[in-house]
PDB file of N, CA and C in Angstrom:
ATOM      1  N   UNK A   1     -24.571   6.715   3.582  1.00  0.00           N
ATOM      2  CA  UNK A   1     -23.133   6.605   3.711  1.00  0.00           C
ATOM      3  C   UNK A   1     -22.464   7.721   2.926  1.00  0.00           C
ATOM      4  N   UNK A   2     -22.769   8.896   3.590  1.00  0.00           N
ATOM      5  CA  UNK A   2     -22.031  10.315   2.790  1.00  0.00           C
ATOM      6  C   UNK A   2     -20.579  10.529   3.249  1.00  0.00           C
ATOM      7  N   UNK A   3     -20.513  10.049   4.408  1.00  0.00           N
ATOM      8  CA  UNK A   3     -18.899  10.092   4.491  1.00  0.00           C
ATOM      9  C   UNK A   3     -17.988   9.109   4.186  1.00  0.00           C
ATOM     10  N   UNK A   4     -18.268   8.577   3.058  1.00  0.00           N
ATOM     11  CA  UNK A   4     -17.460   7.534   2.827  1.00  0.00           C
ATOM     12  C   UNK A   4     -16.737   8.204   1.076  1.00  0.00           C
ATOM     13  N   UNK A   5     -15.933   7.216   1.068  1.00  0.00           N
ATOM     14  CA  UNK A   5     -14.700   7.230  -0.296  1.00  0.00           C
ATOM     15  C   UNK A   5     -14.875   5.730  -1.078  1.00  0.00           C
ATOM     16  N   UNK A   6     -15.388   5.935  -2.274  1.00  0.00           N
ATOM     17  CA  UNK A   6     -15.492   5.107  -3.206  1.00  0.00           C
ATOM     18  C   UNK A   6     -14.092   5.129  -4.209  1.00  0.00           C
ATOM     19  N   UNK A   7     -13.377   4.115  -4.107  1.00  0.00           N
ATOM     20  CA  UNK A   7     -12.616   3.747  -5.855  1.00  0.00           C
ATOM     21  C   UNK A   7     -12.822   2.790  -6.349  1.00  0.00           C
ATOM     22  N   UNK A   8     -12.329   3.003  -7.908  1.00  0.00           N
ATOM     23  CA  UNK A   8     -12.100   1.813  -8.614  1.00  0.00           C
ATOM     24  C   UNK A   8     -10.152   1.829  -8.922  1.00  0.00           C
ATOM     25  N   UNK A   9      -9.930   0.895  -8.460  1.00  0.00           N
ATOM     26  CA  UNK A   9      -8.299   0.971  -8.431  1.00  0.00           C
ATOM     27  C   UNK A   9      -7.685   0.192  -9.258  1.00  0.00           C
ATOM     28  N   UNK A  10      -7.846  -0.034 -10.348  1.00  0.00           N
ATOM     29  CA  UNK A  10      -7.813  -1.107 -11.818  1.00  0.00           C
ATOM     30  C   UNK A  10      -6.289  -1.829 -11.671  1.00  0.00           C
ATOM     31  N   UNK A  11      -5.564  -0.644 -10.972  1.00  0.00           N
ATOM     32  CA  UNK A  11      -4.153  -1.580 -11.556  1.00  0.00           C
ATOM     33  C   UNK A  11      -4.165  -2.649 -10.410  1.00  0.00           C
ATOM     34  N   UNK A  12      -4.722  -2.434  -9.319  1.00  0.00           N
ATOM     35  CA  UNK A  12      -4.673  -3.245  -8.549  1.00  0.00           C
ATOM     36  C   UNK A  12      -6.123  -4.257  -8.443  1.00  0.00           C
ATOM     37  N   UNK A  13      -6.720  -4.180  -9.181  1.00  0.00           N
ATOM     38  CA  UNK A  13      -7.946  -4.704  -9.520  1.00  0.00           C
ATOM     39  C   UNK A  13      -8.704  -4.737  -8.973  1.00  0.00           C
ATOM     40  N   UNK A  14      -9.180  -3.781  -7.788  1.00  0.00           N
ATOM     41  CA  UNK A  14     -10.161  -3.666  -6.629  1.00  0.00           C
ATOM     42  C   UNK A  14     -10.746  -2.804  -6.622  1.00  0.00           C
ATOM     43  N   UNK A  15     -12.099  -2.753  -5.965  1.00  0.00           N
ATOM     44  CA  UNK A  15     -12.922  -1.419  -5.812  1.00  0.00           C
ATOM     45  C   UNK A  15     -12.378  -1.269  -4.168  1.00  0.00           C
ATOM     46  N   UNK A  16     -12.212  -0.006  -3.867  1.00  0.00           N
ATOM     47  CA  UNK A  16     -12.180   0.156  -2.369  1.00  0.00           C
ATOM     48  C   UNK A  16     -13.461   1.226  -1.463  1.00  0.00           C
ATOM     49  N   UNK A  17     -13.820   0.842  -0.411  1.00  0.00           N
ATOM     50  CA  UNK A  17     -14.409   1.824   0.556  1.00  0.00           C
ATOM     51  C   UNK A  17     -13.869   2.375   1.748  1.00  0.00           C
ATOM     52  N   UNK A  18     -13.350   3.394   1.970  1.00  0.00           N
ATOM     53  CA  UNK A  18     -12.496   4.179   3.092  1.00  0.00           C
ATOM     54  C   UNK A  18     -14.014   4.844   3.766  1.00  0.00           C
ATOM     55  N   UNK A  19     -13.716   4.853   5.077  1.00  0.00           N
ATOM     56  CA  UNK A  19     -14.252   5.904   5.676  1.00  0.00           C
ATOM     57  C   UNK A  19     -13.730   6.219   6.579  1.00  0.00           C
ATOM     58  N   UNK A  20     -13.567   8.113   5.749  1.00  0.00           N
ATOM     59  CA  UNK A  20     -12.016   8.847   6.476  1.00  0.00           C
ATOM     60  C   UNK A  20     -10.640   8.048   5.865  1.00  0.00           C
ATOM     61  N   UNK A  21     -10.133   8.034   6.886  1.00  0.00           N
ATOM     62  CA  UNK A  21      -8.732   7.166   6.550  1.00  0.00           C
ATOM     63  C   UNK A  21      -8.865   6.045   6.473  1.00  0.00           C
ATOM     64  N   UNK A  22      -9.394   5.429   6.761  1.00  0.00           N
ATOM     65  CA  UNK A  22     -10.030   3.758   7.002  1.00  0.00           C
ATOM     66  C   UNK A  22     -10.273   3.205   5.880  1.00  0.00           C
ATOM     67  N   UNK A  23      -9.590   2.061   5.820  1.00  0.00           N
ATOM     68  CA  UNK A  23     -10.284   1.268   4.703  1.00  0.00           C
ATOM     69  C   UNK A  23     -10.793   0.591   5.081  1.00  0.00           C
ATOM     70  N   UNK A  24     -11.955   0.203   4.686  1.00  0.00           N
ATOM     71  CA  UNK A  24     -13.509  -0.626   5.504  1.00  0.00           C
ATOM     72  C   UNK A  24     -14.009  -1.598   4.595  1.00  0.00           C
ATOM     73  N   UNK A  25     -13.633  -1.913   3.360  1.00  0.00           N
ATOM     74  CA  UNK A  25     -13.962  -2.990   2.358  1.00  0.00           C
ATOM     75  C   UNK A  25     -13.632  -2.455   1.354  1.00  0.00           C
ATOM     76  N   UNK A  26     -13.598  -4.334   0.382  1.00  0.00           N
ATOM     77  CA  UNK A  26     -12.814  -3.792  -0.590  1.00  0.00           C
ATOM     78  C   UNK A  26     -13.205  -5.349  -1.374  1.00  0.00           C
ATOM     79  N   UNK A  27     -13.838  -5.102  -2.514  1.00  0.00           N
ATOM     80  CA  UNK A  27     -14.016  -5.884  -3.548  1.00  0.00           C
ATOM     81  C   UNK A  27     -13.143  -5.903  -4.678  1.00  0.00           C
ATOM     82  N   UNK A  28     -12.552  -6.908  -4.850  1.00  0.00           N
ATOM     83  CA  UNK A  28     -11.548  -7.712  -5.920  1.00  0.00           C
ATOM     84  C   UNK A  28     -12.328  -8.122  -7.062  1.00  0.00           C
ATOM     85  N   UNK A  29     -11.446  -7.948  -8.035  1.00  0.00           N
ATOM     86  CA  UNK A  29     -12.421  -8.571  -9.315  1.00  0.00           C
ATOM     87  C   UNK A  29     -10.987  -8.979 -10.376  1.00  0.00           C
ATOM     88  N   UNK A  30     -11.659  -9.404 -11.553  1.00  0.00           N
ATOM     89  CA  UNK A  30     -10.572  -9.047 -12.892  1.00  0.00           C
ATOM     90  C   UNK A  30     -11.287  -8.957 -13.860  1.00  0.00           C
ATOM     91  N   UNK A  31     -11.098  -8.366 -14.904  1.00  0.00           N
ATOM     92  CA  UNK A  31     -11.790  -7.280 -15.746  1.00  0.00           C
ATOM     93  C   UNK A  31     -11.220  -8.061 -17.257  1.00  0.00           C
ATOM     94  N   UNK A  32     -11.664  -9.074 -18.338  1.00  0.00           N
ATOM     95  CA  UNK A  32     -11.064  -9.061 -19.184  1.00  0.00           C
ATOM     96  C   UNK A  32     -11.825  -8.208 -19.966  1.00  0.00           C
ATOM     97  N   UNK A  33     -12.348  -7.058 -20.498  1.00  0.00           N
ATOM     98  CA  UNK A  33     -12.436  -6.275 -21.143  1.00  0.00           C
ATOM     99  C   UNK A  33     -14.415  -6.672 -21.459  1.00  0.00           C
ATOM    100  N   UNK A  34     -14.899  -7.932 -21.288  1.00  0.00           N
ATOM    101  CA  UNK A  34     -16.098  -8.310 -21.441  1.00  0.00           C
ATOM    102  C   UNK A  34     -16.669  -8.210 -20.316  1.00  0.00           C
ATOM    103  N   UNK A  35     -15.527  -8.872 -19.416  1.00  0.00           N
ATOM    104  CA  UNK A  35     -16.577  -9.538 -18.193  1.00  0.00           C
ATOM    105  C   UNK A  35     -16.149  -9.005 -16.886  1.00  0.00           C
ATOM    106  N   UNK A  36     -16.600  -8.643 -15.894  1.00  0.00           N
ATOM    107  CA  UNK A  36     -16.133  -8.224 -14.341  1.00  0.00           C
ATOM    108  C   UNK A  36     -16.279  -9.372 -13.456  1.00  0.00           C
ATOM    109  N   UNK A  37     -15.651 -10.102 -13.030  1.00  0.00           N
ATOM    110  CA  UNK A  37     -15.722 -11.022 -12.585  1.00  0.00           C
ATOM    111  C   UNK A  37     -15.329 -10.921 -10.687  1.00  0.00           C
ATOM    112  N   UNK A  38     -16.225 -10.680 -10.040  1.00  0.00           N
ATOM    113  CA  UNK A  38     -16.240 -10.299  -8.609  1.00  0.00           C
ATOM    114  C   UNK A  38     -16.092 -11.294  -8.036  1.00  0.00           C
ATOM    115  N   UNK A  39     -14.640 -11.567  -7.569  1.00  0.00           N
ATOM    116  CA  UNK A  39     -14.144 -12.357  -7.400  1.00  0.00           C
ATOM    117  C   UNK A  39     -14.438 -12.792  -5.591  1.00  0.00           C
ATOM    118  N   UNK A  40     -14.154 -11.401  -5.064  1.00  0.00           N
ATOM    119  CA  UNK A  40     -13.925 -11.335  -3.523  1.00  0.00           C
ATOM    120  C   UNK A  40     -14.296  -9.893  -2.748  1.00  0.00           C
ATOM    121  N   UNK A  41     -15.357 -10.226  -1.666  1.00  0.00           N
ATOM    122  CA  UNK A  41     -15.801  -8.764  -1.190  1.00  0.00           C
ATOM    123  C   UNK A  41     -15.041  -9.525  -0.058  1.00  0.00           C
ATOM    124  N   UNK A  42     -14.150  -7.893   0.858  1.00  0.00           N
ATOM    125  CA  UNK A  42     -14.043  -8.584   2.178  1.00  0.00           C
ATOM    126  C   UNK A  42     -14.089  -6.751   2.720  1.00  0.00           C
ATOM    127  N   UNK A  43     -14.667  -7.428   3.868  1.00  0.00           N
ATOM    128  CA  UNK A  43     -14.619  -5.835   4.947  1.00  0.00           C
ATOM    129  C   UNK A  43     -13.425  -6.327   6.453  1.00  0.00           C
ATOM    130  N   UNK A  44     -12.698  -5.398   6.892  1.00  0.00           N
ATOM    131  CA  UNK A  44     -11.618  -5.461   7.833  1.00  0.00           C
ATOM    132  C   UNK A  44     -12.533  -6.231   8.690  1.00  0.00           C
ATOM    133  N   UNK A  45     -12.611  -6.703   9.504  1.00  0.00           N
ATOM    134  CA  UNK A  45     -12.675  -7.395  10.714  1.00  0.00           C
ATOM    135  C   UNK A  45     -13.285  -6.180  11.490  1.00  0.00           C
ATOM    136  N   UNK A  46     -13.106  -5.315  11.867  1.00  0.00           N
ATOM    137  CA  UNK A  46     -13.133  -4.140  13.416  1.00  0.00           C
ATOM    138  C   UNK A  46     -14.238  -3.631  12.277  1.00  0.00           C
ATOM    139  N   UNK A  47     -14.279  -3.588  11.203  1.00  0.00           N
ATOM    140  CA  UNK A  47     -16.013  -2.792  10.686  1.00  0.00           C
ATOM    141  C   UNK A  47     -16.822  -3.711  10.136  1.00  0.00           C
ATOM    142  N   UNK A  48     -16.703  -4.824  10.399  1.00  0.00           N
ATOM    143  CA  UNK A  48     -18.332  -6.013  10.054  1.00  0.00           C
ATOM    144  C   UNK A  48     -19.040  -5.845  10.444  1.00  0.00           C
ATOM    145  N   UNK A  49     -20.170  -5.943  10.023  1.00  0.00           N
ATOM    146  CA  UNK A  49     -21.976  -5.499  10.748  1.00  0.00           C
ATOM    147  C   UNK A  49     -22.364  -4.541  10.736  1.00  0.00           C
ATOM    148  N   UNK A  50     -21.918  -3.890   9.283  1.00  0.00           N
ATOM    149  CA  UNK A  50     -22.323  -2.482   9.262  1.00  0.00           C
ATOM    150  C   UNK A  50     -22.864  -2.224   7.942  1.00  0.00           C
ATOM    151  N   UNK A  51     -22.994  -3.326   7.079  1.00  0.00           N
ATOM    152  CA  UNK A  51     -23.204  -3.507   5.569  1.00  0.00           C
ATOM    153  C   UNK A  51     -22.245  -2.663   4.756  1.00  0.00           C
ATOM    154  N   UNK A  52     -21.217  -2.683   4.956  1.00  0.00           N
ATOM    155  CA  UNK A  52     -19.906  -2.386   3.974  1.00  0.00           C
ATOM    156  C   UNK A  52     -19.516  -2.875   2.366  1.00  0.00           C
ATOM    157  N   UNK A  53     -19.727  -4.209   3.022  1.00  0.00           N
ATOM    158  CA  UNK A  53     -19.674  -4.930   1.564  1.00  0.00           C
ATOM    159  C   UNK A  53     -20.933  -4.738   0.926  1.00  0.00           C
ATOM    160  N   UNK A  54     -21.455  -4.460   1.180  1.00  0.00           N
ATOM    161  CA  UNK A  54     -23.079  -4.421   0.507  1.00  0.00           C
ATOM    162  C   UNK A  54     -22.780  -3.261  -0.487  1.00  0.00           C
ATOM    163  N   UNK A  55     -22.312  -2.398   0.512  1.00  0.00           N
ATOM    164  CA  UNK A  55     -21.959  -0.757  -0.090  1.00  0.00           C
ATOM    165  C   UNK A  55     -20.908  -0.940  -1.204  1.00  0.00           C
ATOM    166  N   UNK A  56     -19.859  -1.729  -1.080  1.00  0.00           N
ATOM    167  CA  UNK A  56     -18.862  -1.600  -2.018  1.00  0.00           C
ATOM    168  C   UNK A  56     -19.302  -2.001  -3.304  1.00  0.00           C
ATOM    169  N   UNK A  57     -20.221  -3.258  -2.935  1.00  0.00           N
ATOM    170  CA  UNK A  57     -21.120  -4.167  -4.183  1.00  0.00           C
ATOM    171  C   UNK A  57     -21.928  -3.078  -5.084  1.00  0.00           C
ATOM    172  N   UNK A  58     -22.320  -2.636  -4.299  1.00  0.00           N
ATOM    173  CA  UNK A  58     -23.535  -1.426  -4.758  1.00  0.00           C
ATOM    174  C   UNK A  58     -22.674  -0.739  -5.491  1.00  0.00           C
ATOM    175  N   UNK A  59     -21.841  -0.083  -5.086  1.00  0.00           N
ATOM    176  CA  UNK A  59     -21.198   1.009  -6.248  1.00  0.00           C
ATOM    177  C   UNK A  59     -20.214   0.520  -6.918  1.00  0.00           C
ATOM    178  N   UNK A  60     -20.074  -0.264  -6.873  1.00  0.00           N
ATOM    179  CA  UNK A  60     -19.253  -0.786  -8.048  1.00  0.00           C
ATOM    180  C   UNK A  60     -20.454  -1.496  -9.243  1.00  0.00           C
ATOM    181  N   UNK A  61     -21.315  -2.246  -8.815  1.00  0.00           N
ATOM    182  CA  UNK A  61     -22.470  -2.160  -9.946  1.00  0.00           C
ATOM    183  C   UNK A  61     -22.993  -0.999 -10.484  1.00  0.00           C
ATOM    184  N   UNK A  62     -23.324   0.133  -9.540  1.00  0.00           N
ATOM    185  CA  UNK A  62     -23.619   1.322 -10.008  1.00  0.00           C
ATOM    186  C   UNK A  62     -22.572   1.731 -11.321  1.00  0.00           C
ATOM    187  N   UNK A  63     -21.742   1.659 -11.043  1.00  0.00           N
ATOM    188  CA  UNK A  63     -20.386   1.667 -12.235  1.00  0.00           C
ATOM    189  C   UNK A  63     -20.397   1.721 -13.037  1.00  0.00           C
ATOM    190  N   UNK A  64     -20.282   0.142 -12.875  1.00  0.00           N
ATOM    191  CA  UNK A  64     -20.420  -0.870 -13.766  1.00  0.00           C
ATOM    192  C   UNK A  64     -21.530  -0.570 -14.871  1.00  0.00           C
ATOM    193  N   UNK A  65     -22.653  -0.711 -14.277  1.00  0.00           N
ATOM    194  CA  UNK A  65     -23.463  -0.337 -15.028  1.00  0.00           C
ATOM    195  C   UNK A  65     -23.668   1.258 -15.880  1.00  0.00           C
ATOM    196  N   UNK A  66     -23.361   2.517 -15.235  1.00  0.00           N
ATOM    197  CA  UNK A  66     -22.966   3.526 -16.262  1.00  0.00           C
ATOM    198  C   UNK A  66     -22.445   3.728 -17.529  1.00  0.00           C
ATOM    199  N   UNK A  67     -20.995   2.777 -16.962  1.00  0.00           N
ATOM    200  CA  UNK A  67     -20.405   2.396 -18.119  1.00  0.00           C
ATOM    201  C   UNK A  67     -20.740   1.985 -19.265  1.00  0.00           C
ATOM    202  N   UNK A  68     -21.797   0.969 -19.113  1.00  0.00           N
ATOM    203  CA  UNK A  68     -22.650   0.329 -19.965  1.00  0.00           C
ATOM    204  C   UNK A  68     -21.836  -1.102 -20.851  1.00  0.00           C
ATOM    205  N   UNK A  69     -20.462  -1.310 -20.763  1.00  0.00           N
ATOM    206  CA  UNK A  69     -19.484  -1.577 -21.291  1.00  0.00           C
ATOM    207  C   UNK A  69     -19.052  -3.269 -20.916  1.00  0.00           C
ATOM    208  N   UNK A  70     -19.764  -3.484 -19.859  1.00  0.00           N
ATOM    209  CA  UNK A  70     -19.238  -4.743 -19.052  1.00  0.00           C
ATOM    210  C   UNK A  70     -20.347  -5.536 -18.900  1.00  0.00           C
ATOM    211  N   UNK A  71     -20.257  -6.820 -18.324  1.00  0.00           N
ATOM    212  CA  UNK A  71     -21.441  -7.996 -17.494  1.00  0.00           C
ATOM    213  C   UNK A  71     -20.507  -8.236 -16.105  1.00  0.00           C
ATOM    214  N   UNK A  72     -21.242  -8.657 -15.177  1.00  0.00           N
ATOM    215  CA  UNK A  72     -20.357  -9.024 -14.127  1.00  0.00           C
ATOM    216  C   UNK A  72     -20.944 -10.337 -13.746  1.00  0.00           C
ATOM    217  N   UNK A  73     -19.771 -11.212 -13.501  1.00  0.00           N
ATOM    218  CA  UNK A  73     -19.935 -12.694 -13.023  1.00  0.00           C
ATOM    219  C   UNK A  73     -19.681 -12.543 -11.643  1.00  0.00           C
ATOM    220  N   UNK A  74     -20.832 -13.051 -10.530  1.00  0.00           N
ATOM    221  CA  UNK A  74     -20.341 -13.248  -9.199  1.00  0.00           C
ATOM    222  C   UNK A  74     -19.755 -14.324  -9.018  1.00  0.00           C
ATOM    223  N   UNK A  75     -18.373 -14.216  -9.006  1.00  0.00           N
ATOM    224  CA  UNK A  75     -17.514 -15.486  -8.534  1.00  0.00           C
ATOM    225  C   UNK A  75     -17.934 -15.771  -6.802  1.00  0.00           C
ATOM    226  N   UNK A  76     -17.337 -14.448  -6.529  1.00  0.00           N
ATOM    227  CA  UNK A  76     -17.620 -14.627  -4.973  1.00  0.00           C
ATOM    228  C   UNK A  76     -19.220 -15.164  -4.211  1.00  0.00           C
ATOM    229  N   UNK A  77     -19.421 -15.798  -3.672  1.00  0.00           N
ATOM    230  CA  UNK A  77     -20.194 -16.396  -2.481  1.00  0.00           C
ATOM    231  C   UNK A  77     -21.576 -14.846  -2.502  1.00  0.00           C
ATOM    232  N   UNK A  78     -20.821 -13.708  -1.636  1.00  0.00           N
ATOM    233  CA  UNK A  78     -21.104 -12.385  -1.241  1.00  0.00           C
ATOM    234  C   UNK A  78     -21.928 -11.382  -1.948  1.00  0.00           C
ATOM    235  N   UNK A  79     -21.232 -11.808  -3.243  1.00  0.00           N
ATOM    236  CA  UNK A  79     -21.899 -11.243  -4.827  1.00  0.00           C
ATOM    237  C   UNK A  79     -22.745 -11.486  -5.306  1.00  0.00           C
ATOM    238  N   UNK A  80     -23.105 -12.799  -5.199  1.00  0.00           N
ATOM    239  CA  UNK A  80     -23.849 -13.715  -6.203  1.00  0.00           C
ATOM    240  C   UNK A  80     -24.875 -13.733  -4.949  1.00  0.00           C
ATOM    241  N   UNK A  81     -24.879 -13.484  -3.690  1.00  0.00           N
ATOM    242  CA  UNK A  81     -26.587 -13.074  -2.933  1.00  0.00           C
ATOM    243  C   UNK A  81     -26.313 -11.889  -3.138  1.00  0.00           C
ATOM    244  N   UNK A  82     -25.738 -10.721  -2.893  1.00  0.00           N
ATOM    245  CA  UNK A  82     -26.062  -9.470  -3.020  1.00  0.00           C
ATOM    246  C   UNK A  82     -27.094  -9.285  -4.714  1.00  0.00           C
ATOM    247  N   UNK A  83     -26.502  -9.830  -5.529  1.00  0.00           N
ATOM    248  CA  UNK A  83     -27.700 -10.103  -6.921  1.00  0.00           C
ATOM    249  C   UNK A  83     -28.625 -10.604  -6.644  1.00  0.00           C
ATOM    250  N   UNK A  84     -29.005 -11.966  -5.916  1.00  0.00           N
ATOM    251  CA  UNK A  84     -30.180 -12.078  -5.865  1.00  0.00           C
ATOM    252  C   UNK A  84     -30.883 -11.534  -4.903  1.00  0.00           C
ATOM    253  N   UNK A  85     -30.465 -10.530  -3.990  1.00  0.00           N
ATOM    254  CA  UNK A  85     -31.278  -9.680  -3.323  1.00  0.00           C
ATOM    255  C   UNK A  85     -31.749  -8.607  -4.062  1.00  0.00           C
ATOM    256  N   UNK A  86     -30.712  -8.303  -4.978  1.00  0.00           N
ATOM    257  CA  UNK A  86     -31.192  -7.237  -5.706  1.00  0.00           C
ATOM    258  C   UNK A  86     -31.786  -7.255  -7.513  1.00  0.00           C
ATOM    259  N   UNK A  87     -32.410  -8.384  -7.609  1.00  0.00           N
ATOM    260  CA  UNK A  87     -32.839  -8.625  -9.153  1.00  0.00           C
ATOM    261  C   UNK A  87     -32.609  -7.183  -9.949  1.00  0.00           C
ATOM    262  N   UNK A  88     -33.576  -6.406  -9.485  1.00  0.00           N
ATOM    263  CA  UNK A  88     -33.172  -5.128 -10.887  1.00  0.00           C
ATOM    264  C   UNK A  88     -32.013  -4.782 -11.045  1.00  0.00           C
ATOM    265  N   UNK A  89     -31.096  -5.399 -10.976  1.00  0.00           N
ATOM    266  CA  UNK A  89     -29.817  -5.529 -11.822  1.00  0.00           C
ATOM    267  C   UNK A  89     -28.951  -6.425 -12.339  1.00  0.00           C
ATOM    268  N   UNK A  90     -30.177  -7.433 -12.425  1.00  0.00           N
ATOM    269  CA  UNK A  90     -29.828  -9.139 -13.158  1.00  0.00           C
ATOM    270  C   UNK A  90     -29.399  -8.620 -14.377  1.00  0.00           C
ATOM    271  N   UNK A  91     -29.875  -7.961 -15.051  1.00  0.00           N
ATOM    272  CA  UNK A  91     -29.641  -7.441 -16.775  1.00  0.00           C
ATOM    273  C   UNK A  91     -28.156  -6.849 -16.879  1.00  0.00           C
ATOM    274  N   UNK A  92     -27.692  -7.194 -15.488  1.00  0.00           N
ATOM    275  CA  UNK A  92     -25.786  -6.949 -16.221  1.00  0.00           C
ATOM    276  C   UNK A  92     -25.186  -8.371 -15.843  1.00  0.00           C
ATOM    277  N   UNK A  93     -25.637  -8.990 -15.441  1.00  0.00           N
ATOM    278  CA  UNK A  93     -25.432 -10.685 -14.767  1.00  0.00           C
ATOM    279  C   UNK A  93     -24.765 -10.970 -16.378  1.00  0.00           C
ATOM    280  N   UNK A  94     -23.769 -12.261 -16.206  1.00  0.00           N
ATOM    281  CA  UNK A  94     -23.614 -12.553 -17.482  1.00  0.00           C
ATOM    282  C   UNK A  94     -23.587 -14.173 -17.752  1.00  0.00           C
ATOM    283  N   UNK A  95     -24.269 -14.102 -18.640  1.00  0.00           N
ATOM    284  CA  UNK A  95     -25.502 -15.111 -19.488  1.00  0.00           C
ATOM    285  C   UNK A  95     -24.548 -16.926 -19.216  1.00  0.00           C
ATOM    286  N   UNK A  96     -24.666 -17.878 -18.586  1.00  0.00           N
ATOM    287  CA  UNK A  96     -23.551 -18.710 -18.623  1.00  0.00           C
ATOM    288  C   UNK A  96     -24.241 -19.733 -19.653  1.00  0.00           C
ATOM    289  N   UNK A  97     -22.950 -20.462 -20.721  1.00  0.00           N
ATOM    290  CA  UNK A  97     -23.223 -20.884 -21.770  1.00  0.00           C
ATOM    291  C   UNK A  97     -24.212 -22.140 -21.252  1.00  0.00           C
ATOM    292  N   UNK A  98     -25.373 -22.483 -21.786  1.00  0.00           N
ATOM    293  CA  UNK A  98     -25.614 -23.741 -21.451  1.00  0.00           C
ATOM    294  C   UNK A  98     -25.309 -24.817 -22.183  1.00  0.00           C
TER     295      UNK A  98
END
């Protein structure tokens, strides 16, 4: 996916994926300074079935994780399998009190 456009758009609290002009998904979160809390992946309707959200998930963990700075809670449904598809990056998952 080389022709695509990655952000992180903080004031509006979303990661977005454009391709071209298009916005094609777009993961919601809120950020209290500990935790990323991925709230909501959604892709437009006219580009589903193309693994979009997968993509947005992906680089926004990629991020995330650079940063080194955060844990992310999958609130969302979308999130929380995209992690367990992808274990090698359980180690930013964040720890729930037992």
């Amino acid at each position: 996916m080389t022709d695509f456009t990655f952000a992180n758009q903080p004031d509006a609290s979303r990661y977005t994926l454009h391709r071209g002009d298009d916005l094609v998904s777009v993961l919601d979160y809120r950020d209290d300074g500990r935790t990323v809390a991925m709230t909501r992946a959604y892709t437009v309707p006219t580009f589903r079935g193309h693994g979009y959200a997968g993509e947005v998930v992906a680089r926004a963990v990629a991020e995330i994780e650079a940063r080194g700075d955060r844990v992310v809670s999958p609130v969302c449904w979308y999130v929380a399998d995209w992690f367990a598809a992808h274990p090698e990056h359980g180690d930013l998952l964040a720890r729930r009190a037992s």
